[in-house]
Protein backbone atom coordinates (compact mmCIF):
# COMPACT_ATOMS: atom_id res chain seq x y z
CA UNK A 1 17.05 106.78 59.73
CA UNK A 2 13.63 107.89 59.68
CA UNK A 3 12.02 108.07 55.98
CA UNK A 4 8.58 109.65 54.42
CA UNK A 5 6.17 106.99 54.14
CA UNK A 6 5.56 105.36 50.32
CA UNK A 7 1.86 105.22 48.63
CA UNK A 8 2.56 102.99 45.66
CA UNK A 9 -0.68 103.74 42.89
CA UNK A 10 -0.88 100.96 40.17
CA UNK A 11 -2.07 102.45 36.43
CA UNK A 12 -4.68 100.99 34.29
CA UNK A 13 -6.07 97.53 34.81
CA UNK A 14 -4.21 97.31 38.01
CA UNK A 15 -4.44 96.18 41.81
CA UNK A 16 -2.16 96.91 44.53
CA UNK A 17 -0.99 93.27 43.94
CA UNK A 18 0.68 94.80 40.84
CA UNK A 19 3.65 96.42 43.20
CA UNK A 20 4.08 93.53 45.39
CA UNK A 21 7.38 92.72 44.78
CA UNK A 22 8.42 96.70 44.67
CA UNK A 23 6.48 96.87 48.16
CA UNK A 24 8.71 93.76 49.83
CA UNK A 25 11.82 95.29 48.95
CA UNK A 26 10.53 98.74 50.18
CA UNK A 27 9.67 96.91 53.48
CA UNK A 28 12.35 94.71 53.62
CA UNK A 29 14.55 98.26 53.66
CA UNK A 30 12.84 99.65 56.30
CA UNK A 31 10.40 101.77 54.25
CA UNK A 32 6.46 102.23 55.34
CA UNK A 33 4.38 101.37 51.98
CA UNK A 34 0.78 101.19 51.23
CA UNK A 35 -0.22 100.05 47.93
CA UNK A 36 -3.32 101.07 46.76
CA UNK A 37 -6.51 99.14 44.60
CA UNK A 38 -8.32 102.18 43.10
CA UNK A 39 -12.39 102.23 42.87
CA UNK A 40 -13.62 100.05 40.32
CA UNK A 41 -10.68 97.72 40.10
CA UNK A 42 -11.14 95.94 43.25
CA UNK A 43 -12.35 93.08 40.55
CA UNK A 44 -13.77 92.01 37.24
CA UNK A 45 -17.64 92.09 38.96
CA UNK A 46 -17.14 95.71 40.71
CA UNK A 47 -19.80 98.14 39.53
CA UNK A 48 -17.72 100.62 37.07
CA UNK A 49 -20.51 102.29 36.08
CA UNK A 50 -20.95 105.17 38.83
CA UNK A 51 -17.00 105.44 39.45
CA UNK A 52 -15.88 108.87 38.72
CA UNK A 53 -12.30 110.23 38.52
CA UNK A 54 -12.98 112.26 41.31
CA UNK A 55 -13.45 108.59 43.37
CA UNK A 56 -9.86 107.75 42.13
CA UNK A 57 -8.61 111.31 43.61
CA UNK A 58 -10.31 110.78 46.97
CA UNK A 59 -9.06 107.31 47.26
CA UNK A 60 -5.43 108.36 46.54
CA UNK A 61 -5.89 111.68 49.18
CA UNK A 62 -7.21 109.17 51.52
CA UNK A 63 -4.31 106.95 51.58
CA UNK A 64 -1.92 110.17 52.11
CA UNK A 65 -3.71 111.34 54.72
CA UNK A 66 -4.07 108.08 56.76
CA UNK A 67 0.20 107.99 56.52
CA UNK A 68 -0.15 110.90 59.68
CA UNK A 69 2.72 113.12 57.82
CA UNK A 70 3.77 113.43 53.86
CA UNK A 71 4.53 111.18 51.70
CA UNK A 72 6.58 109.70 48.63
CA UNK A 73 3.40 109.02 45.94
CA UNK A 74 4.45 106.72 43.39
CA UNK A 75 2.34 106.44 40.59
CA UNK A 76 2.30 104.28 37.47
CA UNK A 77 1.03 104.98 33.88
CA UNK A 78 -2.68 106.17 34.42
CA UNK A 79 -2.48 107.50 37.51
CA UNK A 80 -0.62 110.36 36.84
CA UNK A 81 -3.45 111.72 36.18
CA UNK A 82 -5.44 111.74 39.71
CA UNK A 83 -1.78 111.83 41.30
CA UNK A 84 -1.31 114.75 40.18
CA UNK A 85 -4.92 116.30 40.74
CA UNK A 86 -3.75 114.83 44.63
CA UNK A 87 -0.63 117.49 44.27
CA UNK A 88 -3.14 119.96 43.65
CA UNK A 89 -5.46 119.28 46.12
CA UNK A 90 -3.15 118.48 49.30
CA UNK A 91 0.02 119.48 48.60
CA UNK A 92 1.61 119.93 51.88
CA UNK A 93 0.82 116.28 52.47
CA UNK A 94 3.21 115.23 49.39
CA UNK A 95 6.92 115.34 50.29
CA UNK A 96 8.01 114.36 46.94
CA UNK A 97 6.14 112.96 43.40
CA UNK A 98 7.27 109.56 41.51
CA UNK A 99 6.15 109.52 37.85
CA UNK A 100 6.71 105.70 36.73
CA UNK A 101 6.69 106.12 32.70
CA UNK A 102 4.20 108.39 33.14
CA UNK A 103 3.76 112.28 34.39
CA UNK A 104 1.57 115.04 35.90
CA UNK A 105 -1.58 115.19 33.06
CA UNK A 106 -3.32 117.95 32.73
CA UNK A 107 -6.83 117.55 31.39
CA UNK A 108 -8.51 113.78 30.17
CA UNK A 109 -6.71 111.26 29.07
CA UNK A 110 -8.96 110.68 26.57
CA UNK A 111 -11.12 112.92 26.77
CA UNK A 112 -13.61 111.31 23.75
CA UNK A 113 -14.00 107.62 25.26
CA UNK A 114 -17.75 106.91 26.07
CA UNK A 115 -17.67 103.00 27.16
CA UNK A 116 -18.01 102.65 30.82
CA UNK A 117 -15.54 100.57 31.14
CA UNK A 118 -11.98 100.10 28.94
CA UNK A 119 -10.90 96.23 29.06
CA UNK A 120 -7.02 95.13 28.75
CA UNK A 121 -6.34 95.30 24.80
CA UNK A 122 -5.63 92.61 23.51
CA UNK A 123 -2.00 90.68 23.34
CA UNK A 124 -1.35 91.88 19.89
CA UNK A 125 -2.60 95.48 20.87
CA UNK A 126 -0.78 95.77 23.75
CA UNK A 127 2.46 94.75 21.91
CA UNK A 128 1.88 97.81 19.40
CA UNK A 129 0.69 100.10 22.27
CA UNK A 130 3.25 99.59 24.94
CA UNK A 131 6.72 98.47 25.55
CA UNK A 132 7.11 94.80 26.68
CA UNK A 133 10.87 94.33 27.30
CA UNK A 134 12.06 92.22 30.17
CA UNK A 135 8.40 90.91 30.47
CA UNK A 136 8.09 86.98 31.25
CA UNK A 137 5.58 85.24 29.64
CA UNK A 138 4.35 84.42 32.85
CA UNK A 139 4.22 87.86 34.00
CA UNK A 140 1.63 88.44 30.84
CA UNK A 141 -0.03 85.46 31.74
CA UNK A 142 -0.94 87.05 35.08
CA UNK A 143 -1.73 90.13 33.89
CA UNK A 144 -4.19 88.90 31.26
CA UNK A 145 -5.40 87.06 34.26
CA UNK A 146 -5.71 89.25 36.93
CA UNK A 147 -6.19 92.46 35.16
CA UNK A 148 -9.49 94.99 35.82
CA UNK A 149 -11.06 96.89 32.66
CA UNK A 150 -10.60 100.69 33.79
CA UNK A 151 -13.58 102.68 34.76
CA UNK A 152 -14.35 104.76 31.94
CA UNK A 153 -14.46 107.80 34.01
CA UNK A 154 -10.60 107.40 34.40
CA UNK A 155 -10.35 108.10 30.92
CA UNK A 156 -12.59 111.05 30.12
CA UNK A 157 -12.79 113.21 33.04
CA UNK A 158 -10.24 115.33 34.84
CA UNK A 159 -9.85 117.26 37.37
CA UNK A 160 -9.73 121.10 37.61
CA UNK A 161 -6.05 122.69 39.02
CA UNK A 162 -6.47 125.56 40.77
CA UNK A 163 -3.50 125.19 44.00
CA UNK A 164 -0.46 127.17 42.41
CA UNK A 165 1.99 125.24 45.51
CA UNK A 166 1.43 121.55 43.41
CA UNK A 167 3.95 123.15 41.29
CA UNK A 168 6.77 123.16 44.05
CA UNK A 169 6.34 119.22 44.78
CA UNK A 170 9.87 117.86 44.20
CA UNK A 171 9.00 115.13 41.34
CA UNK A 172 10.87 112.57 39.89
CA UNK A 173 9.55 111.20 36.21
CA UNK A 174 11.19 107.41 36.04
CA UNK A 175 11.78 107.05 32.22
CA UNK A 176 11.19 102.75 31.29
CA UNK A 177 9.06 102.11 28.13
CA UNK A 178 10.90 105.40 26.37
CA UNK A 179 14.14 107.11 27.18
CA UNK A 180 14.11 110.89 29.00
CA UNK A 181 15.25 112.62 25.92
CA UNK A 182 11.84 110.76 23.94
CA UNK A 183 9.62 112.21 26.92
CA UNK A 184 11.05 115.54 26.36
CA UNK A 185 10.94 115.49 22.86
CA UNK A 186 6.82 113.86 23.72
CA UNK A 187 6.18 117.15 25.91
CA UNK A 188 7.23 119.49 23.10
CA UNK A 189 4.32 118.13 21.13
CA UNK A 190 1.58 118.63 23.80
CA UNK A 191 0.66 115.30 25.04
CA UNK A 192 -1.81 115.95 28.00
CA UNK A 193 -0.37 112.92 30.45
CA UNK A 194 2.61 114.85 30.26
CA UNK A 195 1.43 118.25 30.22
CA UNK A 196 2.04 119.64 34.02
CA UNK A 197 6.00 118.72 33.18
CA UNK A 198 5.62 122.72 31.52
CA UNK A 199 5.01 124.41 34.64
CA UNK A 200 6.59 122.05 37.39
CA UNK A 201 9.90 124.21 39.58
CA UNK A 202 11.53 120.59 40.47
CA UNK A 203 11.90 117.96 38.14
CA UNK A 204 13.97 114.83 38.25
CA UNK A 205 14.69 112.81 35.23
CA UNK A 206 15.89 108.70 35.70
CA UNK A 207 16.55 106.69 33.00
CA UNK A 208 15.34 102.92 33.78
CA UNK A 209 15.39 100.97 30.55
CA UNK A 210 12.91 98.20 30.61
CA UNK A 211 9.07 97.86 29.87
CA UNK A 212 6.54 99.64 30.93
CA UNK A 213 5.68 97.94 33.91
CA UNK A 214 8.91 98.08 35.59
CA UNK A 215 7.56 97.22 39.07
CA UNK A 216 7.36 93.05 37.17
CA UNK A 217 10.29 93.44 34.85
CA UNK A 218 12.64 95.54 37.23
CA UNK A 219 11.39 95.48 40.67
CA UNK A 220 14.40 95.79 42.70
CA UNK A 221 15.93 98.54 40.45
CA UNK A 222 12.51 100.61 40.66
CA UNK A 223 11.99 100.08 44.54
CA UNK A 224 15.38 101.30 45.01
CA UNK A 225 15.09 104.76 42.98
CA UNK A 226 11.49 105.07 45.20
CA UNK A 227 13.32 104.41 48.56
CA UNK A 228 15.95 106.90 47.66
CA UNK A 229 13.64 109.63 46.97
CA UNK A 230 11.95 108.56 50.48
CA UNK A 231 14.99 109.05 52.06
CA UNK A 232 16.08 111.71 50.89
CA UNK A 233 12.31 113.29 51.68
CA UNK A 234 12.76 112.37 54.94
CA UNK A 235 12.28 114.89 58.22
CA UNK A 236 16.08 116.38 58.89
CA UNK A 237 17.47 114.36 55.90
């Protein structure tokens, strides 16, 4: 059975490394996956002071187009934001939207953050910040080790939505560090990485308990809901 090929897009701090267990059992199903390293994280010495988010958007487009016809995008945390500005800008090149714990954002992210770069917070900060469950200690390890501080631009700009046919992308919003009914409950209040769940016509909700990296803490479960929805995107599934 043929399926639509898989971009996997890491969030903050990130590599493509970060979805390399999610990518093997993608493969090892039969899927076609390309995991993206965004500009500015290829490593702790890249130059993050001339990255834009408009570089992250390009380098996301770029990876669709090279697939040859649409694809599943998975993205993770802070890339919903560019992922979505990618609905927006090439939309007939999307067959379907994953949201891992994240969703479409409309407008910054933070919109006030001047640094050029934002580092991995700290151990103690990231416990208050983000959910951890199901993380190894070896898992952290590597991420303290191996992770990127974010181009600053990823934070403060956005892009500007103006392609009304991003809004029929079938999209799937995987729920890990919170529960569905808390992201609903989230949207009511106006949060902007969740803001373009108000005017999407096809929206998925999956429940995934777990932290919020699920690609480390539930790999197999996560590459499986991503393979379905690539299956089920599929030409003359």
């Amino acid at each position: 059975m043929t399926t639509a090929p898989i971009v996997l897009v890491p969030g903050f701090w990130l590599g493509a490394w970060a979805w390399d267990e999610v990518a093997a059992a993608l493969r090892a199903d039969g899927h076609d996956v390309t995991a993206l390293t965004l500009p500015g994280l290829e490593s702790a010495d890249a130059d993050r002071s001339s990255i834009t988010f408009a570089d992250h958007v390009d380098a996301i487009c770029e990876a669709v187009t090279a697939a040859g016809r649409p694809v599943v995008l998975a993205v993770h945390s802070g890339a919903g934001a560019p992922g979505y500005a990618v609905t927006d800008r090439i939309p007939e090149q999307i067959a379907a939207m994953v949201y891992v714990d994240t969703g479409p954002a409309k407008g910054a992210l933070d919109p006030d953050f001047d640094a050029v770069d934002k580092p991995l917070p700290s151990p103690e900060e990231l416990e208050k910040e983000e959910n951890l469950d199901g993380l190894t200690e070896v898992q952290l390890e590597t991420f303290r080790r191996r992770a990127v501080p974010e181009p600053g631009a990823a934070l403060r700009e956005a892009a500007e939505l103006t392609n009304d046919a991003r809004l029929d992308v079938p999209s799937t919003v995987v729920c890990t560090g919170y529960t569905s009914e808390q992201y609903k409950d989230a949207l009511k209040e106006g949060y902007a990485f969740l803001a373009g769940l108000t005017e999407l016509r096809d929206v998925t909700w999956i429940d995934l308990p777990t932290s919020h990296w699920p690609m480390w803490s539930r790999p197999q479960e996560l590459a499986g809901i991503i393979g379905d929805v690539a299956k089920a995107d599929a030409p003359g599934a």
